[in-house]
Protein backbone atom coordinates (compact mmCIF):
# COMPACT_ATOMS: atom_id res chain seq x y z
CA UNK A 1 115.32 100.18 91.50
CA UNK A 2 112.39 102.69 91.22
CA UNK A 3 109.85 104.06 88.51
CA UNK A 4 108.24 106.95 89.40
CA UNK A 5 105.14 107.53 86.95
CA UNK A 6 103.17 111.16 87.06
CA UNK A 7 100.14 111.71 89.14
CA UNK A 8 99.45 113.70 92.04
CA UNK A 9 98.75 112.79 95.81
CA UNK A 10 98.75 108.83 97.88
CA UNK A 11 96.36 107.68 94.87
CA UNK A 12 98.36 105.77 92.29
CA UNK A 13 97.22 106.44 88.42
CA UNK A 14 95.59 103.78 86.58
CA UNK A 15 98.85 103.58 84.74
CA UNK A 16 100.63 102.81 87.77
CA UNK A 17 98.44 100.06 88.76
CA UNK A 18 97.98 98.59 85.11
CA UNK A 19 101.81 98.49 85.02
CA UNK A 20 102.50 96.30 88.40
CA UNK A 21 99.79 94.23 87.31
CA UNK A 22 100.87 93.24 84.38
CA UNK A 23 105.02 92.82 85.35
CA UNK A 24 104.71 89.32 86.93
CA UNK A 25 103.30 88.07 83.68
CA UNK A 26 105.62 89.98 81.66
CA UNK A 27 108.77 88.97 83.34
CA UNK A 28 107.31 85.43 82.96
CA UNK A 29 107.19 85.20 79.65
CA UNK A 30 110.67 86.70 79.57
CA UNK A 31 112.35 84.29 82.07
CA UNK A 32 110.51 81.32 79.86
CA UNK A 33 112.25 82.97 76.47
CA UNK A 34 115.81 83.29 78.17
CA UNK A 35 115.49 79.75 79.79
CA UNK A 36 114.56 78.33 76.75
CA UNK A 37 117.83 80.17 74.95
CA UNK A 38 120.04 78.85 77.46
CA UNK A 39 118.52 74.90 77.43
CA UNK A 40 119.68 75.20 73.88
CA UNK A 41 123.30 74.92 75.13
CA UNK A 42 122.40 73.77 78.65
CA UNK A 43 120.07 70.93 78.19
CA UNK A 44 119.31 69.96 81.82
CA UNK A 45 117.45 73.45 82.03
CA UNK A 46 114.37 71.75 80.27
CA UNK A 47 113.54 70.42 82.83
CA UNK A 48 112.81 73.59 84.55
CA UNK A 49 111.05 74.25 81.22
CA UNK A 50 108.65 71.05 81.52
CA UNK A 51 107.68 72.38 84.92
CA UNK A 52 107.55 75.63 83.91
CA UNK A 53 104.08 76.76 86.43
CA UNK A 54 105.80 75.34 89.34
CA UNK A 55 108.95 77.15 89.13
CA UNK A 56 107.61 80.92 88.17
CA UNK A 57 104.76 79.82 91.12
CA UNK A 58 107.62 79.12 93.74
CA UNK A 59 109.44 82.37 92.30
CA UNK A 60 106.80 84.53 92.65
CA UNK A 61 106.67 82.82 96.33
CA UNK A 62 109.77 83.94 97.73
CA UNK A 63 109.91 87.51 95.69
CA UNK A 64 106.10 88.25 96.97
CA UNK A 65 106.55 87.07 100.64
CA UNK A 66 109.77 89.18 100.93
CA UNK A 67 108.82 92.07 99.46
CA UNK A 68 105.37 92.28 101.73
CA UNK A 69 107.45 91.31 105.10
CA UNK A 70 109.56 93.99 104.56
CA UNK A 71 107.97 96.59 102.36
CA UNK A 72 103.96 96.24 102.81
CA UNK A 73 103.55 95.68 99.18
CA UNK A 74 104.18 93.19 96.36
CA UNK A 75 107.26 92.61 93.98
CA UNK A 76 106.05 94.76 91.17
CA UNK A 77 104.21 97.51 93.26
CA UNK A 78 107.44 98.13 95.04
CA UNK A 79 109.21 98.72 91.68
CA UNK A 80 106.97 102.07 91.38
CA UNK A 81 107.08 102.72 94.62
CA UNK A 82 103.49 101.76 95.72
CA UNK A 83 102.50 100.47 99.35
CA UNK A 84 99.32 98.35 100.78
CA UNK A 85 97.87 99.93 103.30
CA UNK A 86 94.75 98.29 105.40
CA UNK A 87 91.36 100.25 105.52
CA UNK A 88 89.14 101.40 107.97
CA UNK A 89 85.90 102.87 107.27
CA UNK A 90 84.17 104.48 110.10
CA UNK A 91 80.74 105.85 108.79
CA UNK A 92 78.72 108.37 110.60
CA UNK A 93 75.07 109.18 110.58
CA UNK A 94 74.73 112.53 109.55
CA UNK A 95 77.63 112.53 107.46
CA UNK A 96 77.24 112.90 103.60
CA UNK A 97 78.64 111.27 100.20
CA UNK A 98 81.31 113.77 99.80
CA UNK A 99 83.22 113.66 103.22
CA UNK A 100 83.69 109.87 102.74
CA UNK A 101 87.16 109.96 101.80
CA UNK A 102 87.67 111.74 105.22
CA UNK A 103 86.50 108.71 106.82
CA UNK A 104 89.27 106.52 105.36
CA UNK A 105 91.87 105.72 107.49
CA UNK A 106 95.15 103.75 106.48
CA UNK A 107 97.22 101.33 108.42
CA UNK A 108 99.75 98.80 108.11
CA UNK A 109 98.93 95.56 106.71
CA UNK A 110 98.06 92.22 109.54
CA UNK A 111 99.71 89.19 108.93
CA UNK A 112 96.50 87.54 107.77
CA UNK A 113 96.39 90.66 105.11
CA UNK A 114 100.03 89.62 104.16
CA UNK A 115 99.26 86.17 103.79
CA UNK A 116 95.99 86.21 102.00
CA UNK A 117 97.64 88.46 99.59
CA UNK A 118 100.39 85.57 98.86
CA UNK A 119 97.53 83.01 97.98
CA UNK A 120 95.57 85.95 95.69
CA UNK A 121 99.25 86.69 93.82
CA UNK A 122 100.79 83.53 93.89
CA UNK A 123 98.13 80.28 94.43
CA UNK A 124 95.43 81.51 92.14
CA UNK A 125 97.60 82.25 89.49
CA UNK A 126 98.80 79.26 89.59
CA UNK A 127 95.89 76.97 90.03
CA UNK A 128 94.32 79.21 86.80
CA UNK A 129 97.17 78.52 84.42
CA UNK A 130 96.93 74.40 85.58
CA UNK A 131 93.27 75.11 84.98
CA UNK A 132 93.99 77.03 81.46
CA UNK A 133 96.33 74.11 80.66
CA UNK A 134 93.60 70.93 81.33
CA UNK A 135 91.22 73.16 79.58
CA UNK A 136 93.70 73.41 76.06
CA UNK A 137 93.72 69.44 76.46
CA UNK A 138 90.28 68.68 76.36
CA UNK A 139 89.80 71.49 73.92
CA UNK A 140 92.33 70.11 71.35
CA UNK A 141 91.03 66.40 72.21
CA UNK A 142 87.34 67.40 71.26
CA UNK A 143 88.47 69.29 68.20
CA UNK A 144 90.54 65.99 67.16
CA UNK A 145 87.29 63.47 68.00
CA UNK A 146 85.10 65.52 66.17
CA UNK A 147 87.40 65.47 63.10
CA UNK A 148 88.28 62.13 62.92
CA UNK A 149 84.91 60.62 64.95
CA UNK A 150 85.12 57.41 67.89
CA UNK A 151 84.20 54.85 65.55
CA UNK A 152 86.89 55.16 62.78
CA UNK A 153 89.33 51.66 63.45
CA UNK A 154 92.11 53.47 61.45
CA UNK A 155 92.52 56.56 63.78
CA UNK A 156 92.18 54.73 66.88
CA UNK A 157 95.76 54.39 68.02
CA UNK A 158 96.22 58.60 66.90
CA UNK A 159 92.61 59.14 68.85
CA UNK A 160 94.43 58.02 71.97
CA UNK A 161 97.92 59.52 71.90
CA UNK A 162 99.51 62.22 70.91
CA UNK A 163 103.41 62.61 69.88
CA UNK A 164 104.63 62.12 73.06
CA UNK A 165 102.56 59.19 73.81
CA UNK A 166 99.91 60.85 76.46
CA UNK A 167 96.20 60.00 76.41
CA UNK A 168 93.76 62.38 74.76
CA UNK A 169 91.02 60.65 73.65
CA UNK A 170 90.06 57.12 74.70
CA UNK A 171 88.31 54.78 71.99
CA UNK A 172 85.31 52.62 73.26
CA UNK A 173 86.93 49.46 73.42
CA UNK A 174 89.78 51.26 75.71
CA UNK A 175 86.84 53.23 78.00
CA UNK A 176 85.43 50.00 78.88
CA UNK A 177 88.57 48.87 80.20
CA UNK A 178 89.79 51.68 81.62
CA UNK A 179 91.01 52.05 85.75
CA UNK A 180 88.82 54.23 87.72
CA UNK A 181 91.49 56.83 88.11
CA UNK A 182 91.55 57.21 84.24
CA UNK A 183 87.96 57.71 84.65
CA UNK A 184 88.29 59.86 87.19
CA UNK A 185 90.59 61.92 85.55
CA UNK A 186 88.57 62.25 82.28
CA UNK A 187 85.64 63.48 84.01
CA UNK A 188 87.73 66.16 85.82
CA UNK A 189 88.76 66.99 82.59
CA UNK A 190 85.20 67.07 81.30
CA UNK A 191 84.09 69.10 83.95
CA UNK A 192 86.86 71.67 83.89
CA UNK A 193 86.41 71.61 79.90
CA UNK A 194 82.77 72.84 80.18
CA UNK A 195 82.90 75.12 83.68
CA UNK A 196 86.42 77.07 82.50
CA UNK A 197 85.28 79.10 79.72
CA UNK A 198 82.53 80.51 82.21
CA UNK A 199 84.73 81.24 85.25
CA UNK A 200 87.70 82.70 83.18
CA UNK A 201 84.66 85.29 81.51
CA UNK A 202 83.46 85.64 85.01
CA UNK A 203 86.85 86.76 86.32
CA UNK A 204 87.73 89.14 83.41
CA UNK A 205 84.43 90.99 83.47
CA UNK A 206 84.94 91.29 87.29
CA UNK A 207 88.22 92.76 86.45
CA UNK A 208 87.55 94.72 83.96
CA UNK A 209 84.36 95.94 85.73
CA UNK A 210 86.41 97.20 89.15
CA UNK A 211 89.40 99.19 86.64
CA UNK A 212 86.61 100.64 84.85
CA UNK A 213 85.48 101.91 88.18
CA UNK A 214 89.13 102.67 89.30
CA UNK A 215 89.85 104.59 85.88
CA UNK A 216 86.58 106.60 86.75
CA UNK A 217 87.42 107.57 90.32
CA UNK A 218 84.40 105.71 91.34
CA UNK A 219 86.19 103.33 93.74
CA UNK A 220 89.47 102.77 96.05
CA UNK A 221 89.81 99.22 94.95
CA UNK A 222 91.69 98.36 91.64
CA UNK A 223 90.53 94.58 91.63
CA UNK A 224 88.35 91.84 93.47
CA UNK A 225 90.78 91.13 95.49
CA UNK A 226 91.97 94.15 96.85
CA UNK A 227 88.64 95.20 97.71
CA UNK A 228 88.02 91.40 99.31
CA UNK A 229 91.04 92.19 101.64
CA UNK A 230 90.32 95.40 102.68
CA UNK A 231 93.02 97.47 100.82
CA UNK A 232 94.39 100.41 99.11
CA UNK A 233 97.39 100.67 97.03
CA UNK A 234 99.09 104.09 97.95
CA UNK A 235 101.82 105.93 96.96
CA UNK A 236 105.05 106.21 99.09
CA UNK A 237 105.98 109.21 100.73
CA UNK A 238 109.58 109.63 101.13
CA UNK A 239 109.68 109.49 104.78
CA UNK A 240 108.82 105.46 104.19
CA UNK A 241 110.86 104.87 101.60
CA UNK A 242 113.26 105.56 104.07
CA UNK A 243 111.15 103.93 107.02
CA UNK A 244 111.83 100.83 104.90
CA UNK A 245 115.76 100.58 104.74
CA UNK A 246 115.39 100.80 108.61
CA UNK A 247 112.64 98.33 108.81
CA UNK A 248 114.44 95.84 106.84
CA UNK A 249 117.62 96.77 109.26
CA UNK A 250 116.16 95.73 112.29
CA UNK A 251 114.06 92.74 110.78
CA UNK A 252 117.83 91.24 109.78
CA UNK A 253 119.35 91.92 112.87
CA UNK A 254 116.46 90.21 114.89
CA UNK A 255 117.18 87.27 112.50
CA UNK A 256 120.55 87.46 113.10
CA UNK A 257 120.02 87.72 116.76
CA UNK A 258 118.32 84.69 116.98
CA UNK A 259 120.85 82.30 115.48
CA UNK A 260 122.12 79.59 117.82
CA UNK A 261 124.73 76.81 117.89
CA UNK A 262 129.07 77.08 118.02
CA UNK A 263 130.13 80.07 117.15
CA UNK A 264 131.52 78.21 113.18
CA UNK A 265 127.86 77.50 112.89
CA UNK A 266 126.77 80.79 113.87
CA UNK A 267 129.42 82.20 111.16
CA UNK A 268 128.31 79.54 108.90
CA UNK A 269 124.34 80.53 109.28
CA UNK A 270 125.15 83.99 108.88
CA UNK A 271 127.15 83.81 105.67
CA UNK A 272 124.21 82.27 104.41
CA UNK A 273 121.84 85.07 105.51
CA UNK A 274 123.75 87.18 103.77
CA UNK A 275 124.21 85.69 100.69
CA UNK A 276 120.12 84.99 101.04
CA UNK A 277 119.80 89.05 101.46
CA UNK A 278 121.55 89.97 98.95
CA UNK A 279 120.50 88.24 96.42
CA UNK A 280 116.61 89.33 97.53
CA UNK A 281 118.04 92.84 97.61
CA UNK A 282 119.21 93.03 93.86
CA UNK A 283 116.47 90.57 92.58
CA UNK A 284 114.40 93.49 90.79
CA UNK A 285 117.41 95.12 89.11
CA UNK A 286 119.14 91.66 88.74
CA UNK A 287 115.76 89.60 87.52
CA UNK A 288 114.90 92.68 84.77
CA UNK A 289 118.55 93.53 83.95
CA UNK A 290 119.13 89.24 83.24
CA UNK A 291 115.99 89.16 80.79
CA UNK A 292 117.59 92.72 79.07
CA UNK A 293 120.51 91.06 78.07
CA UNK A 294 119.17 87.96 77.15
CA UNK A 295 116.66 89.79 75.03
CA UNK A 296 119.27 91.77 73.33
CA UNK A 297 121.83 89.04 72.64
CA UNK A 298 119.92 86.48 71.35
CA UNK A 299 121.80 84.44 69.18
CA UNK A 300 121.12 80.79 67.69
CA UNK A 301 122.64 77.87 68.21
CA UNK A 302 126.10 76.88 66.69
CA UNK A 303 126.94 74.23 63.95
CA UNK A 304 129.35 71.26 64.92
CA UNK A 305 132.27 70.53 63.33
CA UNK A 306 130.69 66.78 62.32
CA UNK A 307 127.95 67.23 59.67
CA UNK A 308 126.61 63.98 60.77
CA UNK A 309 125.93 65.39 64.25
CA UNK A 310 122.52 66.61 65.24
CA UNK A 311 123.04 70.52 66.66
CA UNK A 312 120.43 70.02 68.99
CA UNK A 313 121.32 66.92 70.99
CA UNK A 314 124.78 67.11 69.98
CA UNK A 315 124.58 63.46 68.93
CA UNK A 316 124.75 61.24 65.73
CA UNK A 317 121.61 62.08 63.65
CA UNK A 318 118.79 59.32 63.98
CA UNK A 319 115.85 59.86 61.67
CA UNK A 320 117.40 62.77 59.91
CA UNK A 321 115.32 65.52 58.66
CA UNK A 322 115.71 68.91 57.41
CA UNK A 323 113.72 71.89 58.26
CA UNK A 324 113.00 73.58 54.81
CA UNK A 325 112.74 76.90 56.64
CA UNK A 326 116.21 76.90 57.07
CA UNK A 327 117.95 73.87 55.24
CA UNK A 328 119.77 72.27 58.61
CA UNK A 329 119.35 68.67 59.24
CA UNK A 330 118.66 67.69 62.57
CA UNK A 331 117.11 64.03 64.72
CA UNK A 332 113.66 64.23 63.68
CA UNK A 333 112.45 63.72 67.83
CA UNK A 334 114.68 67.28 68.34
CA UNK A 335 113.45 69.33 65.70
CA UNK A 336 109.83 68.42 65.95
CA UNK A 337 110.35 68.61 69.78
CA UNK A 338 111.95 72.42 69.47
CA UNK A 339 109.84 73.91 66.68
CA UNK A 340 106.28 72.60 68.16
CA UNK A 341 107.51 74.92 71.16
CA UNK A 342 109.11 77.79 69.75
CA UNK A 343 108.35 77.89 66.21
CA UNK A 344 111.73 78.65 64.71
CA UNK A 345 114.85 77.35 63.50
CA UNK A 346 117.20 76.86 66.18
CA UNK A 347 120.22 77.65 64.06
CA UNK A 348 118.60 80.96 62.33
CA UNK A 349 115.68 82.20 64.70
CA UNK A 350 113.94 81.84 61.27
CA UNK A 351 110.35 81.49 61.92
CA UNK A 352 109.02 78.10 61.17
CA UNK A 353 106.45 75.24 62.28
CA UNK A 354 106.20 71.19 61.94
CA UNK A 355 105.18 71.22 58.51
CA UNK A 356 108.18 72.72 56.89
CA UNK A 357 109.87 69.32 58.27
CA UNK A 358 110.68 66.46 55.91
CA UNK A 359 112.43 63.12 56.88
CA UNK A 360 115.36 62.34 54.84
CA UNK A 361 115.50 58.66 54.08
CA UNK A 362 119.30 59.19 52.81
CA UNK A 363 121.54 61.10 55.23
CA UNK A 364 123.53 63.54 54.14
């Protein structure tokens, strides 16, 4: 599957480049929506939910590792048909400004290239949004102390947990009594509260600096990274587009070549293999196509046939309460659960949040 955007020679357009960037985050916020549709029915799949970073991270692992061993360039760039390609300045005395760009030369991308590449797309990314996500904590424990102070008896046990029971905000009588690692952790916290705020500025005027620059044809390098690495994103001529399908060829056969054991093993290993390929083959059209339909055919939850059955847990209501958005009755630990983390009705998709729910003291 291939987008080919307008734009003239190997340089790709700032379109281009905007668009690949932003695609991993895009299809992440996607996967999250049509995860979360199917844990309505499928309940085990919150679980992938809860550890949402770690399964987009390892994702993002095996898509961006494939794509570079076999097509110099990551998952999205290979959508619009965009390569890496290593570069080598060679700069000459007596040679001016302008002839520059005839000094550039382009090669394939080294391992190390390759791999540092992984840990720019994949580890910091990942580290960032665990970052992002201590940062909210502290954030929304601050804003809680400062409304309802340390010294208040009355707020003490609310000061300290949340809904779910997790530590926010320790009182003093707790903080002198507290392990080490809980001290520990809290400081981390501290820190990261105070230092993120700079650091995530720092990185979004870097990038917004270096596509400035790109956008004005006043530099080869789209981000920080690229330029840290040594590369240019190109365009692919046709001859490696088909370069590729041959690449890949011999890659698998090597692979296939160097399979060992009883011949039912060998026949085992490679049935594997080539399930393995093609599901790595068809995992742009199949990833995109997937979050398409599950886009399009959204639908909400259905009623059961018991009214005294939550349609959330699919169990007899305890604590039943009603979302006034909507008028459904549901457990009041599943609806405050759902609509804290996606803001609507599960029934209707009608918008709501936490305060249109009211406990019923009389079930219905």
């Amino acid at each position: 599957m291939l987008f080919q955007v307008g734009g003239q020679g190997a340089r790709p357009t700032f379109f281009e480049m905007s668009a690949a960037q932003q695609l991993p985050s895009s299809l992440r916020a996607a996967l999250t929506y049509s995860l979360g549709v199917l844990a309505l029915r499928r309940p085990f799949l919150h679980k992938i939910l809860d550890y949402e970073d770690e399964f987009f991270a390892l994702l993002l692992l095996v898509l961006e590792t494939h794509s570079l061993r076999t097509t110099d360039a990551s998952f999205a760039e290979s959508l619009y048909g965009l390569r890496r390609r290593a570069v080598k300045i060679r700069v000459k005395k007596d040679s001016s400004p302008a002839d520059m760009s005839d000094q550039i030369q382009h090669s394939g991308l080294e391992k190390r290239q390759k791999v540092l590449s992984v840990v720019f797309m994949v580890v910091l990314p990942y580290l960032k949004s665990k970052l992002h996500a201590i940062y909210n904590k502290e954030r929304e424990a601050t804003l809680q102390a400062s409304l309802w102070g340390h010294g208040d008896d009355r707020y003490e046990y609310g000061e300290n947990y949340d809904g779910e029971g997790s530590s926010l905000v320790s009182g003093r009588s707790l903080d002198r009594n507290a392990p080490i690692r809980e001290h520990l952790m809290k400081r981390i916290q501290k820190i990261v509260g105070a230092c993120y705020p700079w650091l995530h500025a720092g990185s979004e005027g870097v990038s917004f600096a270096y596509q400035l620059l790109y956008l004005l044809d006043a530099t080869g390098f789209y981000s920080l990274a690229l330029h840290a690495l040594q590369i240019h994103v190109c365009r692919a001529t046709a001859q490696e587009l088909m370069d590729t399908s041959s690449r890949i060829s011999r890659i698998r056969s090597h692979e296939r070549e160097r399979l060992r054991g009883p011949p039912w093993l060998k026949a085992l290993q490679g049935a594997l293999l080539s399930c393995t390929y093609t599901v790595l083959d068809y995992a742009q059209t199949g990833l995109i196509a997937a979050v398409f339909f599950f886009k399009v055919a959204k639908d909400g939850i259905p009623l059961p046939l018991d009214r005294k059955i939550c349609p959330l847990c699919s169990q007899k209501r305890a604590n039943p309460s009603v979302l006034t958005a909507s008028g459904f009755v549901f457990c009041y630990a599943c609806i405050f659960k759902y609509v804290s983390q996606y803001k609507r009705c599960p029934i209707t998709l009608m918008p709501a949040n936490v305060d249109h729910i009211r406990r019923l003291f009389h079930d219905i």
